[in-house]
N, C-alpha and C. Protein backbone atom coordinates (compact mmCIF):
# COMPACT_ATOMS: atom_id res chain seq x y z
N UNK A 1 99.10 157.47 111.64
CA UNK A 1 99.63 158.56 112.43
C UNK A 1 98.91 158.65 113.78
N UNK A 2 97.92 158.35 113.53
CA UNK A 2 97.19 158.37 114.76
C UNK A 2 97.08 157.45 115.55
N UNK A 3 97.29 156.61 114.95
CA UNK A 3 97.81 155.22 116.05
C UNK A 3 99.09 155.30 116.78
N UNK A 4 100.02 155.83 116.28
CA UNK A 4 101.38 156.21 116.72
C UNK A 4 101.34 157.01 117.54
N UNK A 5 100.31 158.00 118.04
CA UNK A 5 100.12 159.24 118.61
C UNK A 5 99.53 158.34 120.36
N UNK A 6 98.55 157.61 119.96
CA UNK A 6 97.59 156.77 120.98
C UNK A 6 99.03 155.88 121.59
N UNK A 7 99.82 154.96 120.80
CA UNK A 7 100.63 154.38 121.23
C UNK A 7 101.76 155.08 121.69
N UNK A 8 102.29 156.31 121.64
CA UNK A 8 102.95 157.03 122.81
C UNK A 8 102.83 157.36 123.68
N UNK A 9 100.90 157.88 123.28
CA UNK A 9 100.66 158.11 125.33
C UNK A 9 101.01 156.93 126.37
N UNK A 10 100.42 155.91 125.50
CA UNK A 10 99.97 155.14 126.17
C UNK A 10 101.48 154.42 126.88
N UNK A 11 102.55 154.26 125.95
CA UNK A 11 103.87 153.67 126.54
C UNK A 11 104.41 154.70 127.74
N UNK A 12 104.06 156.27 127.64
CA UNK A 12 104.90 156.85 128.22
C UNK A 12 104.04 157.15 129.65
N UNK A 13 102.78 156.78 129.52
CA UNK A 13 101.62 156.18 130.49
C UNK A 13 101.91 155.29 131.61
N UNK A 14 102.90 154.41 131.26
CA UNK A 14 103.03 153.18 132.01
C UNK A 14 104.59 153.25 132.50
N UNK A 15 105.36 154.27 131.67
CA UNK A 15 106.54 154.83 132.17
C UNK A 15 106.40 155.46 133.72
N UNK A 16 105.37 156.28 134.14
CA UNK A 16 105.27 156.73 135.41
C UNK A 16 105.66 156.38 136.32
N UNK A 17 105.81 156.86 137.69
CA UNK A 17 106.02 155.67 138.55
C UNK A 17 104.76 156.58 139.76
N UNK A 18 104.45 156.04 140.43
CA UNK A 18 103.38 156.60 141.38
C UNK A 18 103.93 157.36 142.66
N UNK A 19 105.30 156.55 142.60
CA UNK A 19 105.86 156.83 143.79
C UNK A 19 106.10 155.73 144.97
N UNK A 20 104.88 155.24 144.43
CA UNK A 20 104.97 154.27 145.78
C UNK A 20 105.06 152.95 145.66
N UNK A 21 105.90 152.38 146.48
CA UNK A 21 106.03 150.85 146.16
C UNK A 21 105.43 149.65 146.62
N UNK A 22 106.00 148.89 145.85
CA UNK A 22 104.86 147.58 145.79
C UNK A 22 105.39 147.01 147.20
N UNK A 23 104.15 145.76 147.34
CA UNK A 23 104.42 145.48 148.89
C UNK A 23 106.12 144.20 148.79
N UNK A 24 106.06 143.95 147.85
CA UNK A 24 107.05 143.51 147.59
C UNK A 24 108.42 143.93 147.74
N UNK A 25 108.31 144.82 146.93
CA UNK A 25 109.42 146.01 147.15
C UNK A 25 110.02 146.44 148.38
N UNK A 26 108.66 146.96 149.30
CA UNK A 26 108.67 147.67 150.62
C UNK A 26 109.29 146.57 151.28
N UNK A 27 109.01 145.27 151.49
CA UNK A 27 108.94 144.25 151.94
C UNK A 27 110.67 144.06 152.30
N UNK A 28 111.32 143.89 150.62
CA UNK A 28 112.92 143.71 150.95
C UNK A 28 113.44 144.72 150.74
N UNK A 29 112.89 146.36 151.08
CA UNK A 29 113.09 147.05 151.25
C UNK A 29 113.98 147.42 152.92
N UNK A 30 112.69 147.11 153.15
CA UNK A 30 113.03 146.43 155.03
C UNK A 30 113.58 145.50 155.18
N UNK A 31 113.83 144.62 154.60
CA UNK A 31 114.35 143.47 155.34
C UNK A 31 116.00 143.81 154.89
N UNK A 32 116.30 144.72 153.84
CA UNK A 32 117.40 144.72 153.90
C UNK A 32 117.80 146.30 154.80
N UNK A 33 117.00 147.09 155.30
CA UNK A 33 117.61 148.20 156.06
C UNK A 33 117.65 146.91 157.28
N UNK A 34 117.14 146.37 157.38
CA UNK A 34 117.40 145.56 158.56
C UNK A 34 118.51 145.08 158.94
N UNK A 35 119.01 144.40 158.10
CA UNK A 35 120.39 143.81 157.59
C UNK A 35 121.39 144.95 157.59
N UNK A 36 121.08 145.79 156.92
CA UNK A 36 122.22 147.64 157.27
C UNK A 36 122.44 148.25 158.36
N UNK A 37 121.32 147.74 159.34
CA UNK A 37 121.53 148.44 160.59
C UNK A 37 121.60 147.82 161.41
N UNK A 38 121.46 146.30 161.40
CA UNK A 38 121.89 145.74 162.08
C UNK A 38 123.64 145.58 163.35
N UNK A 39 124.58 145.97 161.62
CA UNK A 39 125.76 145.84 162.24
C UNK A 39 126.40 147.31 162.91
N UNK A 40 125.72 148.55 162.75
CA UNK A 40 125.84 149.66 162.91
C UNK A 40 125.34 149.53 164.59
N UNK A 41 124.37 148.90 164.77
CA UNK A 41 123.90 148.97 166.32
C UNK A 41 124.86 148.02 167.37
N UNK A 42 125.25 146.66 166.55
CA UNK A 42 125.61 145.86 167.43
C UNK A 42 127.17 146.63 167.72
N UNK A 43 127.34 147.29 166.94
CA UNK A 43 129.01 148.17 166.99
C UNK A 43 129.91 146.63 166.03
N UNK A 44 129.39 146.14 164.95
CA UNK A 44 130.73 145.17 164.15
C UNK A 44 130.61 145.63 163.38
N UNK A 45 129.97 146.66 162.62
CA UNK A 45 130.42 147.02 161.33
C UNK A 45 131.30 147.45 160.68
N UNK A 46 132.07 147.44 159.60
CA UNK A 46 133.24 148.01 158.81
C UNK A 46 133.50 148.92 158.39
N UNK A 47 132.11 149.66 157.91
CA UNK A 47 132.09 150.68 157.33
C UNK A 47 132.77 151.73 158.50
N UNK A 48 133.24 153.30 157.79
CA UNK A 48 133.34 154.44 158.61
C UNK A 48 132.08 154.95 159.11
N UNK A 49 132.50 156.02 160.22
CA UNK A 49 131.42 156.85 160.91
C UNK A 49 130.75 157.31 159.69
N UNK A 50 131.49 158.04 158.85
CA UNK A 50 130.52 159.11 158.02
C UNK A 50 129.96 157.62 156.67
N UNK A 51 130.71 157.11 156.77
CA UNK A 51 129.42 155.72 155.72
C UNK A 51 128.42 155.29 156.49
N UNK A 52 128.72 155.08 157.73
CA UNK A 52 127.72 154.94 158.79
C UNK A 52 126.32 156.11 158.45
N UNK A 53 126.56 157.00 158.16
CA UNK A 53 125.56 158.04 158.60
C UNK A 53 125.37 158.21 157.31
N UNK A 54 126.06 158.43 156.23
CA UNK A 54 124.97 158.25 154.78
C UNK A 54 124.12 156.85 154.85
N UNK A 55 124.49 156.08 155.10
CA UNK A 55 123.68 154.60 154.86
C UNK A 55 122.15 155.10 155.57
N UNK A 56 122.52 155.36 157.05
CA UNK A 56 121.42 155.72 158.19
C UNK A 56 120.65 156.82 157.36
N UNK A 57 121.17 157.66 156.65
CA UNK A 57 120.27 158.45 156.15
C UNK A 57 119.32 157.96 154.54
N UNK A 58 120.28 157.69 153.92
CA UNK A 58 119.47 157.03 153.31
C UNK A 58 118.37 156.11 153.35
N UNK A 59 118.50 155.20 154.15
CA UNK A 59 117.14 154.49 154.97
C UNK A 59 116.44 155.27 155.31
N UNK A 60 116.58 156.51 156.25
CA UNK A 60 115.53 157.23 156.48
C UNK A 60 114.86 158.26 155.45
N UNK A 61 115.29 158.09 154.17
CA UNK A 61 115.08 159.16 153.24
C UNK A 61 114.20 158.14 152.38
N UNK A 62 113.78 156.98 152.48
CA UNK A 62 113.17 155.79 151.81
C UNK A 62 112.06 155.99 152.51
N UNK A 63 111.72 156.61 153.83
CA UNK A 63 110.31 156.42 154.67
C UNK A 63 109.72 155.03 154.44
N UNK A 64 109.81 154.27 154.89
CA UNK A 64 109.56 153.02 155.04
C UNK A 64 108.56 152.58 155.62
N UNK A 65 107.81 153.87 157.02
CA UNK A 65 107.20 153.75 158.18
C UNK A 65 106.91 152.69 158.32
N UNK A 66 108.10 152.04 158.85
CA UNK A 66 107.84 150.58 159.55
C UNK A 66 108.52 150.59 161.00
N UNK A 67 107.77 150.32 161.99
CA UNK A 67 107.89 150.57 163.21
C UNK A 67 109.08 149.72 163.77
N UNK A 68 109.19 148.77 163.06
CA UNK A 68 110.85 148.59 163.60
C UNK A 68 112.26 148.85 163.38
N UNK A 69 112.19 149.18 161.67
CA UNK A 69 113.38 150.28 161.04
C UNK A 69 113.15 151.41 161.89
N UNK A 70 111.96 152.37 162.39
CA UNK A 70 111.85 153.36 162.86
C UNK A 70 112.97 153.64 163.65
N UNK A 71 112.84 152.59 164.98
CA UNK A 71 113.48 152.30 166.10
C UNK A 71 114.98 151.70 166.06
N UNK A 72 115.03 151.42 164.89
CA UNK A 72 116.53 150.54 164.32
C UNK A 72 117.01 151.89 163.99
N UNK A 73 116.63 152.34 163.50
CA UNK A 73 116.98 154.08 162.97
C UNK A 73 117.45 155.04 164.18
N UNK A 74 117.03 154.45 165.12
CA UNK A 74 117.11 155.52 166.24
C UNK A 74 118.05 155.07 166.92
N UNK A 75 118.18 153.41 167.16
CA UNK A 75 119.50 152.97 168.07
C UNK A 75 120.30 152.93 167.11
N UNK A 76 120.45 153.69 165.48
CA UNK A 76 121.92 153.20 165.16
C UNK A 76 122.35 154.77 165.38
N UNK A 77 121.16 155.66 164.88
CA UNK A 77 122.14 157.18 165.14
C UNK A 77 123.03 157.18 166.76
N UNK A 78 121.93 156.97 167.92
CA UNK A 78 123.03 156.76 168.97
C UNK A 78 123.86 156.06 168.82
N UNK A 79 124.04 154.95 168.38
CA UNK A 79 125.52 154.16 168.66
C UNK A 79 126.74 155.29 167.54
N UNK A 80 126.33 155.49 166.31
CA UNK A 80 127.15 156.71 165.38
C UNK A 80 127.55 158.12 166.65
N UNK A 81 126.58 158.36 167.19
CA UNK A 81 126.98 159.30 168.39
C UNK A 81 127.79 158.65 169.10
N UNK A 82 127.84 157.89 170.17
CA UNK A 82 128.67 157.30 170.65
C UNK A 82 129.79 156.87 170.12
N UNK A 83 129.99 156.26 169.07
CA UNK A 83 131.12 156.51 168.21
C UNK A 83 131.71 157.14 168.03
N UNK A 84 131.23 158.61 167.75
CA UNK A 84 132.12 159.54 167.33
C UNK A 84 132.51 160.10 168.83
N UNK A 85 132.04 160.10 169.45
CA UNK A 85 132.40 160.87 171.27
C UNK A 85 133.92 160.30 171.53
N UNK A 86 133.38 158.54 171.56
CA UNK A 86 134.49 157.87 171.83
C UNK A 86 135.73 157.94 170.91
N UNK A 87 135.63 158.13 169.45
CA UNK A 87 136.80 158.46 168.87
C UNK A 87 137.36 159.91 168.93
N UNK A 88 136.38 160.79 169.97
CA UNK A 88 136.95 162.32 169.65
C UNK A 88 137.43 161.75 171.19
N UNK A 89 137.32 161.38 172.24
CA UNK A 89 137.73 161.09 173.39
C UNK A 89 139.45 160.39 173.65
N UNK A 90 139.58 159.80 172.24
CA UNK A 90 140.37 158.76 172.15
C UNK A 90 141.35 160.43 171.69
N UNK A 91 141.06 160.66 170.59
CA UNK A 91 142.00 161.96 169.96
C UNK A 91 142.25 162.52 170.98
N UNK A 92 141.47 163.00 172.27
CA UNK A 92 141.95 163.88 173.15
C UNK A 92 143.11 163.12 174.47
N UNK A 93 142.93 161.90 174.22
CA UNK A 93 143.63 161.71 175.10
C UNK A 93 145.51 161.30 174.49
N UNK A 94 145.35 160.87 173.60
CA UNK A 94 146.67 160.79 171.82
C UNK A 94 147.19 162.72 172.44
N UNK A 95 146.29 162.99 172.21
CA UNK A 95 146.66 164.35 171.59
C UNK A 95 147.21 165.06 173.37
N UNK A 96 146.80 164.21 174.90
CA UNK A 96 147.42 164.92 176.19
C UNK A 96 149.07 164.49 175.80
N UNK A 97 148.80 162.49 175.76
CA UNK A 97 149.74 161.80 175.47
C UNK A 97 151.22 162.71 174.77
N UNK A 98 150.81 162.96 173.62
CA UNK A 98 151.95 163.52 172.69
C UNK A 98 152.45 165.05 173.54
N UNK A 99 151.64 165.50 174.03
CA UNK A 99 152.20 166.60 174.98
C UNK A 99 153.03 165.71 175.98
N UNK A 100 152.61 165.05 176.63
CA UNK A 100 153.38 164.58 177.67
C UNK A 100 154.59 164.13 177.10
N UNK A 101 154.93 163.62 175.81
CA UNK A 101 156.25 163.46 175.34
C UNK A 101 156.97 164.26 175.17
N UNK A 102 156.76 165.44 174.81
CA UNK A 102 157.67 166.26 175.00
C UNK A 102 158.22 166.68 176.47
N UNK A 103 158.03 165.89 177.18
CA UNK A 103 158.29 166.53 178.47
C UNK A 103 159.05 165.09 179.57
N UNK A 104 158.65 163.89 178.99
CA UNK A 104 159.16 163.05 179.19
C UNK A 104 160.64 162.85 179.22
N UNK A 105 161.32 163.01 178.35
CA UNK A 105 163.13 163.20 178.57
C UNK A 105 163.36 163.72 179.67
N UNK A 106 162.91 165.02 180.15
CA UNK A 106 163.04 165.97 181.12
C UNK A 106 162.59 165.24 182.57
N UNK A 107 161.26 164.41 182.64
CA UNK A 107 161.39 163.46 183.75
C UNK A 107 162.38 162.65 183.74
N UNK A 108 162.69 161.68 182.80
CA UNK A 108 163.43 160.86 182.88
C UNK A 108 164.80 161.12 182.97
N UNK A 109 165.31 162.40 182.49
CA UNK A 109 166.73 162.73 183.18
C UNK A 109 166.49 163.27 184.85
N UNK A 110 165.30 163.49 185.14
CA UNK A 110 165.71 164.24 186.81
C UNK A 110 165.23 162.68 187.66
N UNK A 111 164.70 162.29 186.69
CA UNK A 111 164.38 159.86 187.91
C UNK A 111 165.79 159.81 187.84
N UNK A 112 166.66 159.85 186.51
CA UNK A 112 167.75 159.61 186.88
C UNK A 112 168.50 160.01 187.59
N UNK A 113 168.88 161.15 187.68
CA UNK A 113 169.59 162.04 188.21
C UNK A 113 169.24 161.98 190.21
N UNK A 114 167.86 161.39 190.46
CA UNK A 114 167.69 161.26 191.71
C UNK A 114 167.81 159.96 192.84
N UNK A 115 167.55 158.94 191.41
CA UNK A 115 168.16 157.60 191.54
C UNK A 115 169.58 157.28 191.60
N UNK A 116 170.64 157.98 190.87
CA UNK A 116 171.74 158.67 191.18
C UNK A 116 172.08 159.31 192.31
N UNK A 117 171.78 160.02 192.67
CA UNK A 117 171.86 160.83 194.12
C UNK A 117 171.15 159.78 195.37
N UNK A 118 170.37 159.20 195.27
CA UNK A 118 169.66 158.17 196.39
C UNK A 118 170.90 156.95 196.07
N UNK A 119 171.49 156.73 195.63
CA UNK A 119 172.53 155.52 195.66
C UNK A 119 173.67 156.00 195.60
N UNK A 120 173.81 157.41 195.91
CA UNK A 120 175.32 157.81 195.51
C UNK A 120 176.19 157.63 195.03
N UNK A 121 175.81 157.12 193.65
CA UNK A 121 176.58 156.94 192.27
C UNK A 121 176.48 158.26 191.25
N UNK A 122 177.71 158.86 191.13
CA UNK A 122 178.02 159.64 190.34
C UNK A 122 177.22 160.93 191.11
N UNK A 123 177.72 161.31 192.49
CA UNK A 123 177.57 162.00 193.13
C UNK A 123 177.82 163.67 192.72
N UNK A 124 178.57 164.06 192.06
CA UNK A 124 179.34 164.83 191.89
C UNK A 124 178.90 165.45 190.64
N UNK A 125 178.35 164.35 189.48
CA UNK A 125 177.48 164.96 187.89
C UNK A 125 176.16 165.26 188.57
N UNK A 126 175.47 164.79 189.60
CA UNK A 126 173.90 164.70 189.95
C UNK A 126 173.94 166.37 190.69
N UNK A 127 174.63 166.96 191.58
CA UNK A 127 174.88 168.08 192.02
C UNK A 127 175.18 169.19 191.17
N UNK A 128 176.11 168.82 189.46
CA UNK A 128 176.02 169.65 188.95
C UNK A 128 175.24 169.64 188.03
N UNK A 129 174.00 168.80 187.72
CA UNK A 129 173.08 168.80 186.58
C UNK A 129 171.72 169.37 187.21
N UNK A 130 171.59 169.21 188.75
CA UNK A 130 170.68 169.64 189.40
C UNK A 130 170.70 171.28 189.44
């Protein structure tokens, strides 16, 4: 019984974890945020904005303090900023666009209607549509 007692501490002893990882670990720890953020900075990656920014966070939630993830960390949040500017930039201009369609027929019947009247063809509909 008492051996059984010694041999539980002792397994559930080695169960622990310290927290901190081996240099091994840390090692392709980094080398693969490296590889993650790589394509986020150069702007080829596949993923979405918001996969973009869990990934980025997760790396930074690993603390790694390694001075070049640091900085990899920092040019990918800007490029995710820039990203999103440029796709809210893009929406705003979709979104003048589709206004301007509704209004488009209405140019394009008075081009006609004046291109009509400048060649004096169908003189007579252009005077009464005006």
């Amino acid at each position: 019984m008492i051996t059984l007692v010694i041999a539980m501490g002792l397994g559930a002893e080695s169960c622990k974890s310290t927290g901190k990882m081996s240099k091994k670990d840390r090692k392709a720890a980094i080398s693969l945020a490296k590889q993650q953020l790589t394509p986020i900075i150069d702007g080829t990656t596949t993923l979405s904005l918001s996969d973009q920014e869990k990934l980025v966070n997760e790396i930074v939630n690993k603390k790694l303090n390694d001075p070049t993830i640091n900085d990899m960390i920092i040019k990918s949040q800007q490029a995710i900023k820039k990203s999103y500017a440029e796709r809210d930039k893009v929406q705003q201009q979709k979104g003048r666009f589709r206004q301007g369609e509704s209004s488009r027929p209405a140019f394009e019947q008075r081009w006609q209607v004046s291109c009509r009247a400048a060649t004096g063809a169908e003189h007579d509909q252009v005077s009464e549509s005006e």
